[in-house]
PDB file of N, CA and C in Angstrom:
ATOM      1  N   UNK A   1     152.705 182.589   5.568  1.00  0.00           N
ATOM      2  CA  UNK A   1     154.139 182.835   5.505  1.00  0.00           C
ATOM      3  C   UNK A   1     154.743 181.921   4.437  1.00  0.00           C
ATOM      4  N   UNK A   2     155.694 182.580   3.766  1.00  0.00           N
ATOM      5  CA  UNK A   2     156.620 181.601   2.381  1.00  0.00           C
ATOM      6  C   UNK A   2     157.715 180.846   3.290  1.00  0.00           C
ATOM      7  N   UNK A   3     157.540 179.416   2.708  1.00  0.00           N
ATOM      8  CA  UNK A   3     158.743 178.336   2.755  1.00  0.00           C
ATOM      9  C   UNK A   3     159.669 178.993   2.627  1.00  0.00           C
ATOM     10  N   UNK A   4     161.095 179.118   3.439  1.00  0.00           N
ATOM     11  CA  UNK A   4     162.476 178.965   2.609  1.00  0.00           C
ATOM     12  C   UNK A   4     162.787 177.502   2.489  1.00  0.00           C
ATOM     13  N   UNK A   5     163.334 177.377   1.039  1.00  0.00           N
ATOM     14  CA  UNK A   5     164.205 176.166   1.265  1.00  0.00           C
ATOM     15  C   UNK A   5     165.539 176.520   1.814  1.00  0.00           C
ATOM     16  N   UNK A   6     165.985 175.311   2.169  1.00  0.00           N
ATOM     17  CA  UNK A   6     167.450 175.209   2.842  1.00  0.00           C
ATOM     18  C   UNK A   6     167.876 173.960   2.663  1.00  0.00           C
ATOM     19  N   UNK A   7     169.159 174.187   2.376  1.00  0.00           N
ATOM     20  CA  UNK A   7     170.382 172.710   1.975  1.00  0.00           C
ATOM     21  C   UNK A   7     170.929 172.499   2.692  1.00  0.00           C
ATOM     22  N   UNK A   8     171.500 171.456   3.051  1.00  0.00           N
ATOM     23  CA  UNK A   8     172.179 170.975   4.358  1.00  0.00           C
ATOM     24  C   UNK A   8     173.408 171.196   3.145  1.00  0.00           C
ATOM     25  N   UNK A   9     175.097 171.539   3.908  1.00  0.00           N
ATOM     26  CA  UNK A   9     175.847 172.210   2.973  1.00  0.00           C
ATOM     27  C   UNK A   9     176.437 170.675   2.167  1.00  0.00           C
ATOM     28  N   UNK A  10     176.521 169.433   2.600  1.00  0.00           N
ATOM     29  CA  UNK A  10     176.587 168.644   1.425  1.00  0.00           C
ATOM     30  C   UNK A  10     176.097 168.300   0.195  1.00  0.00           C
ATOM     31  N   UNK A  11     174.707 168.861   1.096  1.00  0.00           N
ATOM     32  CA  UNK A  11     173.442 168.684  -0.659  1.00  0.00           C
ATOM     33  C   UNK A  11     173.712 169.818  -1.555  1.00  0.00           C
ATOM     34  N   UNK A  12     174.258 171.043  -0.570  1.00  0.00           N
ATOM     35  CA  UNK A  12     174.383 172.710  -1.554  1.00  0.00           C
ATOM     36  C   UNK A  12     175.849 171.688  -2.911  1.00  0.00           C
ATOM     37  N   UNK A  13     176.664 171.163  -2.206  1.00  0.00           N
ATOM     38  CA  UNK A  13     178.255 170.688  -2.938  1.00  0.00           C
ATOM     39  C   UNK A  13     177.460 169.769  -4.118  1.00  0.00           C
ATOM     40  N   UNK A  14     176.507 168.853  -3.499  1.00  0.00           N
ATOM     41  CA  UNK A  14     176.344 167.735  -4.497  1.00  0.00           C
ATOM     42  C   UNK A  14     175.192 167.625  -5.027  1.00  0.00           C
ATOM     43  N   UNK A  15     174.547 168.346  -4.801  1.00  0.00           N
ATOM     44  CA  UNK A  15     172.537 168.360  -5.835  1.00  0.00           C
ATOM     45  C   UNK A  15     172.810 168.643  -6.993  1.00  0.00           C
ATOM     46  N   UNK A  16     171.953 167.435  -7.778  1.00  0.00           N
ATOM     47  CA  UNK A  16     171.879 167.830  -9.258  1.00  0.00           C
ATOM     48  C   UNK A  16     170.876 169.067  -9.263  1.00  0.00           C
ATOM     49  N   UNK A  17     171.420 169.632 -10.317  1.00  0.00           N
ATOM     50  CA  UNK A  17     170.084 170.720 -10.998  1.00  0.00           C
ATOM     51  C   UNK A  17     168.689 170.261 -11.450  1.00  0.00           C
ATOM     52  N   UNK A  18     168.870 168.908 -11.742  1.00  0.00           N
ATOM     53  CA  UNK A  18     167.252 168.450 -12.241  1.00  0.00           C
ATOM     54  C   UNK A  18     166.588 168.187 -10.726  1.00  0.00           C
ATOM     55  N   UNK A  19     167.631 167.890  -9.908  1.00  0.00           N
ATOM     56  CA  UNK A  19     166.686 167.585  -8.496  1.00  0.00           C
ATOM     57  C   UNK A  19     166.030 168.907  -7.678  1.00  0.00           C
ATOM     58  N   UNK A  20     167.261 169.610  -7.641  1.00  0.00           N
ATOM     59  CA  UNK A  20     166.768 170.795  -7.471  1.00  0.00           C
ATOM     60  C   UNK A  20     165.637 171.812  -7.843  1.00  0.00           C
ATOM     61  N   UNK A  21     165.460 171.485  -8.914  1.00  0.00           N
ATOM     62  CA  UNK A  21     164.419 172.230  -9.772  1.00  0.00           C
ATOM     63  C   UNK A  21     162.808 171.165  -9.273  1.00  0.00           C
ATOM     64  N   UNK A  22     163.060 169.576  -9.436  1.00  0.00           N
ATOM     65  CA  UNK A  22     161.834 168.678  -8.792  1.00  0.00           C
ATOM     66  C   UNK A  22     161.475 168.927  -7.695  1.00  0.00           C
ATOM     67  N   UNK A  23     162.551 169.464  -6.656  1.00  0.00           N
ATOM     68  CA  UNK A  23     162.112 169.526  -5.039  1.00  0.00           C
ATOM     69  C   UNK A  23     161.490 170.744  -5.192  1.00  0.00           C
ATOM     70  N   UNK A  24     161.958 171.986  -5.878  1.00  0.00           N
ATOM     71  CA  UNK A  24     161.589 173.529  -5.761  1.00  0.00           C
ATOM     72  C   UNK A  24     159.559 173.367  -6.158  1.00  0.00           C
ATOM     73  N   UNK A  25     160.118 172.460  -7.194  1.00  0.00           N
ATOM     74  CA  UNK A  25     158.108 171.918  -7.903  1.00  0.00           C
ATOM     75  C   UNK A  25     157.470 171.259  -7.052  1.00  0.00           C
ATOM     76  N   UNK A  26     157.830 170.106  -5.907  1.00  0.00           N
ATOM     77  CA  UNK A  26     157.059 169.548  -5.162  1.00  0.00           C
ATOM     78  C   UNK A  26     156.617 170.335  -4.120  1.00  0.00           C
ATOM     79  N   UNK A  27     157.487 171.612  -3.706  1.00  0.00           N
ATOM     80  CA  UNK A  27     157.452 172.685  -2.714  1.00  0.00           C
ATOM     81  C   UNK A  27     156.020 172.906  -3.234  1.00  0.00           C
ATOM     82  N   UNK A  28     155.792 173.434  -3.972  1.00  0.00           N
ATOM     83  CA  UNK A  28     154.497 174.320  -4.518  1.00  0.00           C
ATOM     84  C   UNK A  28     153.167 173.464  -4.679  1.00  0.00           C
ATOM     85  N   UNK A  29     153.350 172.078  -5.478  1.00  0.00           N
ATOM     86  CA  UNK A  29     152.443 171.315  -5.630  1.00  0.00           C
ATOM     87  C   UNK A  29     151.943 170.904  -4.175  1.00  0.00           C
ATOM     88  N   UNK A  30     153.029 170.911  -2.705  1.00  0.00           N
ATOM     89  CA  UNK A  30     152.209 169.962  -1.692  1.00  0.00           C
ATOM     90  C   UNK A  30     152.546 170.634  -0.336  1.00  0.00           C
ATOM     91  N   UNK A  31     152.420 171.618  -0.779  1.00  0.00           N
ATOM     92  CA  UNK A  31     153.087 173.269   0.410  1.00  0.00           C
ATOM     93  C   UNK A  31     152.817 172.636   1.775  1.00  0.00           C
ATOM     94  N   UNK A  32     151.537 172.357   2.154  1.00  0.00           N
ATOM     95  CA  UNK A  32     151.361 171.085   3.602  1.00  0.00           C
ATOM     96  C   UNK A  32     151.861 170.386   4.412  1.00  0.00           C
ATOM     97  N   UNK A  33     152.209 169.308   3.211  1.00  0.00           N
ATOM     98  CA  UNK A  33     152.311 168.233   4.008  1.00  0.00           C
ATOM     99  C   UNK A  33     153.589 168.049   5.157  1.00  0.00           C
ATOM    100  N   UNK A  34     153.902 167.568   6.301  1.00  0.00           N
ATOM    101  CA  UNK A  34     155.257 167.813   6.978  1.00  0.00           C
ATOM    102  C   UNK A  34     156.084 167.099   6.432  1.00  0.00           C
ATOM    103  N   UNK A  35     155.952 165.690   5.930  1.00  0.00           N
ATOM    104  CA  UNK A  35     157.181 165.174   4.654  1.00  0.00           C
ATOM    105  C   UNK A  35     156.809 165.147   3.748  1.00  0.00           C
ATOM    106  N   UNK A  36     157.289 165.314   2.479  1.00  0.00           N
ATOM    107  CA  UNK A  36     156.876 165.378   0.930  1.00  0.00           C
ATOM    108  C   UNK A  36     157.876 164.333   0.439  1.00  0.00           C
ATOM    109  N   UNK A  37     157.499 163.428   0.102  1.00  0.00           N
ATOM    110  CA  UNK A  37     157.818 162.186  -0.472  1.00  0.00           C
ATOM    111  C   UNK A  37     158.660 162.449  -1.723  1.00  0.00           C
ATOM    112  N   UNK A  38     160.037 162.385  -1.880  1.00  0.00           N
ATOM    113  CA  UNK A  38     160.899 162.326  -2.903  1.00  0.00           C
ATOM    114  C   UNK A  38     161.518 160.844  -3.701  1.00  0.00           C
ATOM    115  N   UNK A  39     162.036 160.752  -2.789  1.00  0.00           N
ATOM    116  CA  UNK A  39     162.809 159.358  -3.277  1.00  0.00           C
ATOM    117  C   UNK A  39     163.186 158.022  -2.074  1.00  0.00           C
ATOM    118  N   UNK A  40     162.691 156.768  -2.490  1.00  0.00           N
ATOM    119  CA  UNK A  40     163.294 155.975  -1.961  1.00  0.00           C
ATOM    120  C   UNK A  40     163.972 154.815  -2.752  1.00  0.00           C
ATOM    121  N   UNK A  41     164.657 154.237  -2.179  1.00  0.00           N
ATOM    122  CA  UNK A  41     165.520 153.288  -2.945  1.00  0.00           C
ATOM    123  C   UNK A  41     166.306 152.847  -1.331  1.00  0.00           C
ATOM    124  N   UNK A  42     167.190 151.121  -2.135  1.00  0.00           N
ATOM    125  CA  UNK A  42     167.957 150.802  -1.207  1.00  0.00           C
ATOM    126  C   UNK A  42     169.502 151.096  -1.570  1.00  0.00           C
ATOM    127  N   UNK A  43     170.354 150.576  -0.413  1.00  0.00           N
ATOM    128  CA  UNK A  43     171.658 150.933  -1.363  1.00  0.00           C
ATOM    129  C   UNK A  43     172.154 149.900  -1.300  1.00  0.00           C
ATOM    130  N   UNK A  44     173.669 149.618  -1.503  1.00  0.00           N
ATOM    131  CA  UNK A  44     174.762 148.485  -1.872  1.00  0.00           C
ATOM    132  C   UNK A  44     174.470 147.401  -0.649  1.00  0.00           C
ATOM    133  N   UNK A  45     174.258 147.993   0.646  1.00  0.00           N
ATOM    134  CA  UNK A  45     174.104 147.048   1.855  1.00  0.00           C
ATOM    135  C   UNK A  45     172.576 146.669   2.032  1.00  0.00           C
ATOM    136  N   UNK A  46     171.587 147.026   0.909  1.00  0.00           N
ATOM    137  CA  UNK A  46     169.962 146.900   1.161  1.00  0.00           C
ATOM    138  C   UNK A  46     169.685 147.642   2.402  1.00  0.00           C
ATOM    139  N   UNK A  47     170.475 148.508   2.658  1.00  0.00           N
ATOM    140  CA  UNK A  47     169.342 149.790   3.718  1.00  0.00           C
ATOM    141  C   UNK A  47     168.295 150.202   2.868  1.00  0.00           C
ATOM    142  N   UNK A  48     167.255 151.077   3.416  1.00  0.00           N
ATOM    143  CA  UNK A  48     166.416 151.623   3.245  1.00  0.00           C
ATOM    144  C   UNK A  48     166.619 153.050   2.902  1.00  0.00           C
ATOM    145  N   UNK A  49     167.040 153.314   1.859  1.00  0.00           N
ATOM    146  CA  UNK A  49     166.939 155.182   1.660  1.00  0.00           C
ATOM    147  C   UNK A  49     165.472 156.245   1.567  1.00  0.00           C
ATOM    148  N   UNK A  50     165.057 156.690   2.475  1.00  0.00           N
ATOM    149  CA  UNK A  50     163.775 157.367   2.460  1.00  0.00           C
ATOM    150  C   UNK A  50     164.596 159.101   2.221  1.00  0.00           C
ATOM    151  N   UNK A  51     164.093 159.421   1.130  1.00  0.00           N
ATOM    152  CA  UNK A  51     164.447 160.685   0.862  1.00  0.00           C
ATOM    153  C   UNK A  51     162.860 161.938   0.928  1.00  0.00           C
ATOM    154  N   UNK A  52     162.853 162.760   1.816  1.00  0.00           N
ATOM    155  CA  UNK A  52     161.863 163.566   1.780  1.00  0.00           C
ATOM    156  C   UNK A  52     162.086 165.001   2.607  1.00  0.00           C
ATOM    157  N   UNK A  53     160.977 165.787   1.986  1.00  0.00           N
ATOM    158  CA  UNK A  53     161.401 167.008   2.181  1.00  0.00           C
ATOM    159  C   UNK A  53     160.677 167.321   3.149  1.00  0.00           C
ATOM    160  N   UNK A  54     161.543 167.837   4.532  1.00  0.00           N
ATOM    161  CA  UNK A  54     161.063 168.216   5.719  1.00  0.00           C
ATOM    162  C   UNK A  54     160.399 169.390   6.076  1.00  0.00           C
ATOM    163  N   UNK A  55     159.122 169.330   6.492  1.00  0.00           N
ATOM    164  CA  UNK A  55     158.911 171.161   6.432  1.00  0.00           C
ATOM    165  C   UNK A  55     158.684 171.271   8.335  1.00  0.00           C
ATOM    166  N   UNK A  56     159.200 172.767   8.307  1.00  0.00           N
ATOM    167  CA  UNK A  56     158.826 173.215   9.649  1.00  0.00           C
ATOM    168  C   UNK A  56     157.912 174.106   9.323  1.00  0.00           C
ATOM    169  N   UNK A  57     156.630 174.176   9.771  1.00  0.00           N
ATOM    170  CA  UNK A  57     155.825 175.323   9.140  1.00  0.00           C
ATOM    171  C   UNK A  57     155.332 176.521  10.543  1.00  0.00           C
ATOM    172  N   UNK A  58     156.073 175.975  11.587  1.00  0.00           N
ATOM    173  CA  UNK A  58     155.688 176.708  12.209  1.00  0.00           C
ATOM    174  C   UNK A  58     156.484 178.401  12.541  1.00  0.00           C
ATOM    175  N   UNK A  59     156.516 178.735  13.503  1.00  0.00           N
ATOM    176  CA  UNK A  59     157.098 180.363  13.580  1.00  0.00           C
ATOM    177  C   UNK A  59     158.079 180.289  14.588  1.00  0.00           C
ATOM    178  N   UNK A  60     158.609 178.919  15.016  1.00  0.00           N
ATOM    179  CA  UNK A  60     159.316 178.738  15.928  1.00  0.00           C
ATOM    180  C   UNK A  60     160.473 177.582  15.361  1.00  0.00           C
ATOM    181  N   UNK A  61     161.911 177.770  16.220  1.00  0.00           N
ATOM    182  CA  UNK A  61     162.584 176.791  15.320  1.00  0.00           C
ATOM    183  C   UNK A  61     162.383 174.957  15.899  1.00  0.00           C
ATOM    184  N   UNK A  62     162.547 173.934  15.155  1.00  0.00           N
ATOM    185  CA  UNK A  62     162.238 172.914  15.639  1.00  0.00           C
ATOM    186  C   UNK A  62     163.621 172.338  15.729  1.00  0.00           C
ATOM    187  N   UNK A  63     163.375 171.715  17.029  1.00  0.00           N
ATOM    188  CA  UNK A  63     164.631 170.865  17.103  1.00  0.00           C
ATOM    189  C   UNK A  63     164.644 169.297  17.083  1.00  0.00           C
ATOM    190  N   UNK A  64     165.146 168.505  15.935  1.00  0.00           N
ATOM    191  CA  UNK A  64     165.212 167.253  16.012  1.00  0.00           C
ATOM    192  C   UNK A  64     166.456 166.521  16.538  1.00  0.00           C
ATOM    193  N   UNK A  65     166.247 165.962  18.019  1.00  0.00           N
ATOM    194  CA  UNK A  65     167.152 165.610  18.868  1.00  0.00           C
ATOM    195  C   UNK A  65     166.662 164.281  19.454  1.00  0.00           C
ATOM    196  N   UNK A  66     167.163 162.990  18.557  1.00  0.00           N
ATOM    197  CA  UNK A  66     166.273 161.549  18.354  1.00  0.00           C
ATOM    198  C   UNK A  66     164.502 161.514  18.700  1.00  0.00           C
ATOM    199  N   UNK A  67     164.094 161.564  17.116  1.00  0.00           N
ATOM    200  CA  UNK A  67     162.543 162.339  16.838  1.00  0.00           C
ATOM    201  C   UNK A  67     162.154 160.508  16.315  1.00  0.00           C
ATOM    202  N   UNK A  68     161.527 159.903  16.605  1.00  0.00           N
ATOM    203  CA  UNK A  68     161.391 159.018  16.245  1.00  0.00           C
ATOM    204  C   UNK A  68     160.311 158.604  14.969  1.00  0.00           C
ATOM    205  N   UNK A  69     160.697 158.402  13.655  1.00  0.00           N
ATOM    206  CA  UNK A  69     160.423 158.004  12.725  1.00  0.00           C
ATOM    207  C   UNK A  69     159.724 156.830  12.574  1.00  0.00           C
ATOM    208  N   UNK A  70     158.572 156.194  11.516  1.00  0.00           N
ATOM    209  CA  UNK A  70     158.194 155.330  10.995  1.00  0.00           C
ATOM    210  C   UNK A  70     158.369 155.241   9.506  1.00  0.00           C
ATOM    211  N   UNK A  71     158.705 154.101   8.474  1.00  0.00           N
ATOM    212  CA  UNK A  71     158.752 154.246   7.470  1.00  0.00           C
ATOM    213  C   UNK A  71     157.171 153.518   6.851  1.00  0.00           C
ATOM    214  N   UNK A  72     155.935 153.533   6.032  1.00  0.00           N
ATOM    215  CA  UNK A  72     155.140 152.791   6.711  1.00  0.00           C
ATOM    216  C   UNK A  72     154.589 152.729   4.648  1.00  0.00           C
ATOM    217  N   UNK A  73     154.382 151.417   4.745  1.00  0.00           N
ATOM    218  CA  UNK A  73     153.423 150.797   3.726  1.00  0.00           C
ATOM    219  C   UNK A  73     152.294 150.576   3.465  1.00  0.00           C
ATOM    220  N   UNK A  74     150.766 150.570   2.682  1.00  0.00           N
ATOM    221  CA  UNK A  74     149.777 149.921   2.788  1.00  0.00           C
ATOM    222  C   UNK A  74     149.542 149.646   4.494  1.00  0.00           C
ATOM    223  N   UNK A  75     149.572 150.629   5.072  1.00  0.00           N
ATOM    224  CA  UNK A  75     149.393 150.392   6.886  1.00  0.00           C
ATOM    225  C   UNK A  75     150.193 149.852   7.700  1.00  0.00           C
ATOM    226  N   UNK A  76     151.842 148.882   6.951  1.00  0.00           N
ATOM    227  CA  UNK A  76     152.368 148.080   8.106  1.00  0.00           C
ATOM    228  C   UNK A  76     153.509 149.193   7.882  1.00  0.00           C
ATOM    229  N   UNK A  77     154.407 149.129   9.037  1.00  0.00           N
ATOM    230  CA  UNK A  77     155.326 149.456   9.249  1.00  0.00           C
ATOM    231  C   UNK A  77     156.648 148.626   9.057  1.00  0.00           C
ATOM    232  N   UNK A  78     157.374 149.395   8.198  1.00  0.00           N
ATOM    233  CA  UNK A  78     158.615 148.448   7.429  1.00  0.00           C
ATOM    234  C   UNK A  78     159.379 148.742   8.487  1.00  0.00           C
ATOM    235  N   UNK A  79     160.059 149.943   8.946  1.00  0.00           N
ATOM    236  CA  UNK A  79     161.342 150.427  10.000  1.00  0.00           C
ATOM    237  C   UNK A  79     160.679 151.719  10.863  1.00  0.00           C
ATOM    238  N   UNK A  80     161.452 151.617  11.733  1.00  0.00           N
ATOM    239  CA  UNK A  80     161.371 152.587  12.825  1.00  0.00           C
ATOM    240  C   UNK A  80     162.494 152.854  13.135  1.00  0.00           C
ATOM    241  N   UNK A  81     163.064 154.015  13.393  1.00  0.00           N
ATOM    242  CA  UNK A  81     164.240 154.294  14.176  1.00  0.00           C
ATOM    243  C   UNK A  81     164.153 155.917  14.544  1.00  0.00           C
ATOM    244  N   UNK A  82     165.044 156.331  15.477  1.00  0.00           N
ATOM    245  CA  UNK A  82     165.267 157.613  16.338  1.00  0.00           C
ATOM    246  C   UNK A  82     166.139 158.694  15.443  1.00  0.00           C
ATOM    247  N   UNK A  83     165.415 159.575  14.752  1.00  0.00           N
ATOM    248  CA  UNK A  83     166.392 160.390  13.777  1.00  0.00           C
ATOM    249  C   UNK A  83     167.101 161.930  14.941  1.00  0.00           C
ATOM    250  N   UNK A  84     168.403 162.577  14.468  1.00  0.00           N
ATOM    251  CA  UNK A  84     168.679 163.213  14.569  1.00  0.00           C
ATOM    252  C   UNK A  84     168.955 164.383  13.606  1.00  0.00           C
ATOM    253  N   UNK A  85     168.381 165.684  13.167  1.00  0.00           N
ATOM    254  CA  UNK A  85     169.467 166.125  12.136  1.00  0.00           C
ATOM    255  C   UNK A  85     169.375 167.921  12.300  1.00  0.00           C
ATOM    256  N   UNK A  86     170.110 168.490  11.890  1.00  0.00           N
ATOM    257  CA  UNK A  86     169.955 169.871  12.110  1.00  0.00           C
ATOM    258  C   UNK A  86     168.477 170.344  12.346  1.00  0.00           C
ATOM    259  N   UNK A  87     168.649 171.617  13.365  1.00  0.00           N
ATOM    260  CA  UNK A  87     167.526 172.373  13.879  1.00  0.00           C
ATOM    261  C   UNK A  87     166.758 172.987  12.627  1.00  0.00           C
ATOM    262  N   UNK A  88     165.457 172.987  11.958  1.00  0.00           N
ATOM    263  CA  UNK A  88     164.729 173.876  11.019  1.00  0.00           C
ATOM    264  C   UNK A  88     164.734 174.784  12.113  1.00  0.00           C
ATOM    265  N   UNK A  89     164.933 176.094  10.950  1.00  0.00           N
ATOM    266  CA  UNK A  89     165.059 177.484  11.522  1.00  0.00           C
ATOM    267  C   UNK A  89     162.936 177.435  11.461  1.00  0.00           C
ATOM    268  N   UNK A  90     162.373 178.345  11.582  1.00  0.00           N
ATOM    269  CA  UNK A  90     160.621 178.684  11.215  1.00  0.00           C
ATOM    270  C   UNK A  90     160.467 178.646   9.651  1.00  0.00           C
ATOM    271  N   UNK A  91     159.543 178.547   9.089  1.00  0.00           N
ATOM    272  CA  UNK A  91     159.310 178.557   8.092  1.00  0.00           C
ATOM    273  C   UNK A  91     159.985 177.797   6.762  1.00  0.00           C
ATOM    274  N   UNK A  92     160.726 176.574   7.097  1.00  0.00           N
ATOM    275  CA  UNK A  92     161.886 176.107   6.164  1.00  0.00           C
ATOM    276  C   UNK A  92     161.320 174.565   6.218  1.00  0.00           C
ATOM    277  N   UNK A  93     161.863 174.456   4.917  1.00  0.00           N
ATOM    278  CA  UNK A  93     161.953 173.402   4.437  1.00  0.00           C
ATOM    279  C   UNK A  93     163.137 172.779   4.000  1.00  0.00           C
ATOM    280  N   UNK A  94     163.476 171.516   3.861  1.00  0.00           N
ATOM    281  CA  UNK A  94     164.605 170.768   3.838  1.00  0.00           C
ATOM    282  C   UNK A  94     164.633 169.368   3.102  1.00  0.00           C
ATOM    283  N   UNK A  95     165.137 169.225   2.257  1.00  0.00           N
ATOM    284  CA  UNK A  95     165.558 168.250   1.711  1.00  0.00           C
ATOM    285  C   UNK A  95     166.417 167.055   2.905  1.00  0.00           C
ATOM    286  N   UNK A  96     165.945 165.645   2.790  1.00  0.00           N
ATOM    287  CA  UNK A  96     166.703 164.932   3.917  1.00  0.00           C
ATOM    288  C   UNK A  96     166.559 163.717   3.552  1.00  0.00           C
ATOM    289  N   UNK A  97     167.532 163.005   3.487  1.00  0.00           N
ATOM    290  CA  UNK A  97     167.770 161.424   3.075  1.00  0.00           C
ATOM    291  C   UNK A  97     167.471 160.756   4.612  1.00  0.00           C
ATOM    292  N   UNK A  98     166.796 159.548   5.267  1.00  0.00           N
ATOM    293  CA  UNK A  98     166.531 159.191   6.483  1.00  0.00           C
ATOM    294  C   UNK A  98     167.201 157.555   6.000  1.00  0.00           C
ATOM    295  N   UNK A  99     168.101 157.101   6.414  1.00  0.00           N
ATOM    296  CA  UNK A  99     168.720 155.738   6.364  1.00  0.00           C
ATOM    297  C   UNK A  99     167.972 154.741   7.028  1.00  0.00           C
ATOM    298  N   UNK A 100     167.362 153.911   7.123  1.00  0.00           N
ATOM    299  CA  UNK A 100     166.667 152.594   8.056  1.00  0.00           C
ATOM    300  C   UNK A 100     167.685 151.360   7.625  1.00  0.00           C
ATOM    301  N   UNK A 101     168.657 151.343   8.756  1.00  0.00           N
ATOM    302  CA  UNK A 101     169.223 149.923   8.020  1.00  0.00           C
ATOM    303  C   UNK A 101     168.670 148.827   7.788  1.00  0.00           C
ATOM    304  N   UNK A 102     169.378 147.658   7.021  1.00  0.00           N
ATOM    305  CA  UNK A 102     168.611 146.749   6.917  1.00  0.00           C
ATOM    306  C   UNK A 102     167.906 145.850   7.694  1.00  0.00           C
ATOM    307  N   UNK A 103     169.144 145.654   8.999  1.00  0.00           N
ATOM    308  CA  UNK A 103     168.595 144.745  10.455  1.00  0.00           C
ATOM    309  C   UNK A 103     167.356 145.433  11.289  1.00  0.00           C
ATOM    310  N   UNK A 104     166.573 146.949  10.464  1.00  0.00           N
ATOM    311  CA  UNK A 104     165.556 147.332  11.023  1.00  0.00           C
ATOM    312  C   UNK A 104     164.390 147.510  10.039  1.00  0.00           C
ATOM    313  N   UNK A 105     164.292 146.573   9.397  1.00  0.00           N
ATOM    314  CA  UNK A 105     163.577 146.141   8.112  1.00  0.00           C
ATOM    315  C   UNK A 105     162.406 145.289   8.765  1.00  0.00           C
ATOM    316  N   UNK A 106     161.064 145.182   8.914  1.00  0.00           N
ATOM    317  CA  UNK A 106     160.157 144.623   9.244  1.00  0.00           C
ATOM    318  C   UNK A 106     159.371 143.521   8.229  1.00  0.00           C
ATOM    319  N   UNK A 107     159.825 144.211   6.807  1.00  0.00           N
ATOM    320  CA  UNK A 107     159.210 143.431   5.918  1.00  0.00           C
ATOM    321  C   UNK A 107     160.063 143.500   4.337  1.00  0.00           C
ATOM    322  N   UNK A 108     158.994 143.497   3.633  1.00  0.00           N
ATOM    323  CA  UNK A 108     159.598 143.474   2.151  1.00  0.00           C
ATOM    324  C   UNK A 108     158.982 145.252   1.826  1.00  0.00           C
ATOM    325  N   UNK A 109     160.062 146.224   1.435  1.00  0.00           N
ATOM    326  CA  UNK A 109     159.420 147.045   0.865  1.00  0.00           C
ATOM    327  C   UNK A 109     159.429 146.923  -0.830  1.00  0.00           C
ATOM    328  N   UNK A 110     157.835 147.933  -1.249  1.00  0.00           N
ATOM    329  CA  UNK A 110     158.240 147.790  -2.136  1.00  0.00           C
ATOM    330  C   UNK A 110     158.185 149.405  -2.965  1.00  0.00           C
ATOM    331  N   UNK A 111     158.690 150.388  -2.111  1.00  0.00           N
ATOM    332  CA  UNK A 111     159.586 151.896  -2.167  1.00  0.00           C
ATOM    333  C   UNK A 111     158.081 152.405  -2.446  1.00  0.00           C
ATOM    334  N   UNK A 112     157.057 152.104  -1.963  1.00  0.00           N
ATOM    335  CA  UNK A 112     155.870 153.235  -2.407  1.00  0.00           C
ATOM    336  C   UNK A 112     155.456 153.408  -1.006  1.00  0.00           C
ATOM    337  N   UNK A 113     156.248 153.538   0.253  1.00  0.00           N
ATOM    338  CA  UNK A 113     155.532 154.307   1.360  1.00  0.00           C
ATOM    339  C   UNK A 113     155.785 155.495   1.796  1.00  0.00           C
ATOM    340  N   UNK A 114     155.799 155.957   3.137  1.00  0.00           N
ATOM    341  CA  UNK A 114     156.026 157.529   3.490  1.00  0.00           C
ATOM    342  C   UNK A 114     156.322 157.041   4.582  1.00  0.00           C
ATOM    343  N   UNK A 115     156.813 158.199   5.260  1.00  0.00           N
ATOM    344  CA  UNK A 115     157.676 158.620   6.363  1.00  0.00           C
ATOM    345  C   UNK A 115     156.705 159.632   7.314  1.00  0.00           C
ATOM    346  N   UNK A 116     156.385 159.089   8.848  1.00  0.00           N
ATOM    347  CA  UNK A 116     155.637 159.747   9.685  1.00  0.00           C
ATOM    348  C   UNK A 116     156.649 159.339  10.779  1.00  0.00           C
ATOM    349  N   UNK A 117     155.930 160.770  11.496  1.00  0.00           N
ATOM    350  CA  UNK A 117     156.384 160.792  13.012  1.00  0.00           C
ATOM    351  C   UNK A 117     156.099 159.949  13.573  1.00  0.00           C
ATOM    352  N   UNK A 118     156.562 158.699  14.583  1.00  0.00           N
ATOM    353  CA  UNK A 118     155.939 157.611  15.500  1.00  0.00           C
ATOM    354  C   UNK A 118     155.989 158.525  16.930  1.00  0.00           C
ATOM    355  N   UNK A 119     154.592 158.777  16.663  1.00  0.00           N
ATOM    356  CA  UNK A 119     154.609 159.371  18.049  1.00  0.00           C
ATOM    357  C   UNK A 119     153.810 157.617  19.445  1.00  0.00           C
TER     358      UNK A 119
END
């Protein structure tokens, strides 16, 4: 079955076109994986910005209703916290910024990890 992408309607108002076009390319290059690693960076307060593209690949819709996240480095775990964010319909994918504030910072990142489910 084909990915749809889908925008959460702030990203439809505010996505650049060059991003748009990178996420549409990472779609294809890593069709798999359940997060696809886009962007991280911190911001003005040193949170943690983990930006990645969410896939639901299954045939059913998923509901994320505090799904608990790891942000994770070379094996340690920098942050953890309980995400909430709109339901993936089946087959969709999603662009999604995940915030870890700073007071849930475990270590020093240095923006080359990924984002897994803490089950």
């Amino acid at each position: 079955m084909v990915q749809t992408l889908m925008l959460h309607p702030a990203w439809e108002k505010t996505i650049d076109p060059n991003d748009l076009s990178q996420i549409q390319q990472l779609l294809q290059q890593e069709p798999d994986q359940r997060f696809i690693p886009y962007r991280q960076a911190f911001n003005h307060r040193d949170d943690l910005l983990v930006t990645v593209i969410v896939q639901n690949r299954s045939e059913h819709p998923e509901e994320w209703e505090g799904r608990p996240l790891a942000y994770v480095e070379k094996g340690q775990t920098i942050a953890e916290k309980n995400f909430s964010i709109h339901t993936l319909p089946p087959f969709t994918s999603m662009p999604w910024t995940f915030i870890f504030e700073k007071g849930l910072l475990n270590g020093q990142s240095e923006l080359r990890g990924l984002l897994i489910e803490n089950i």
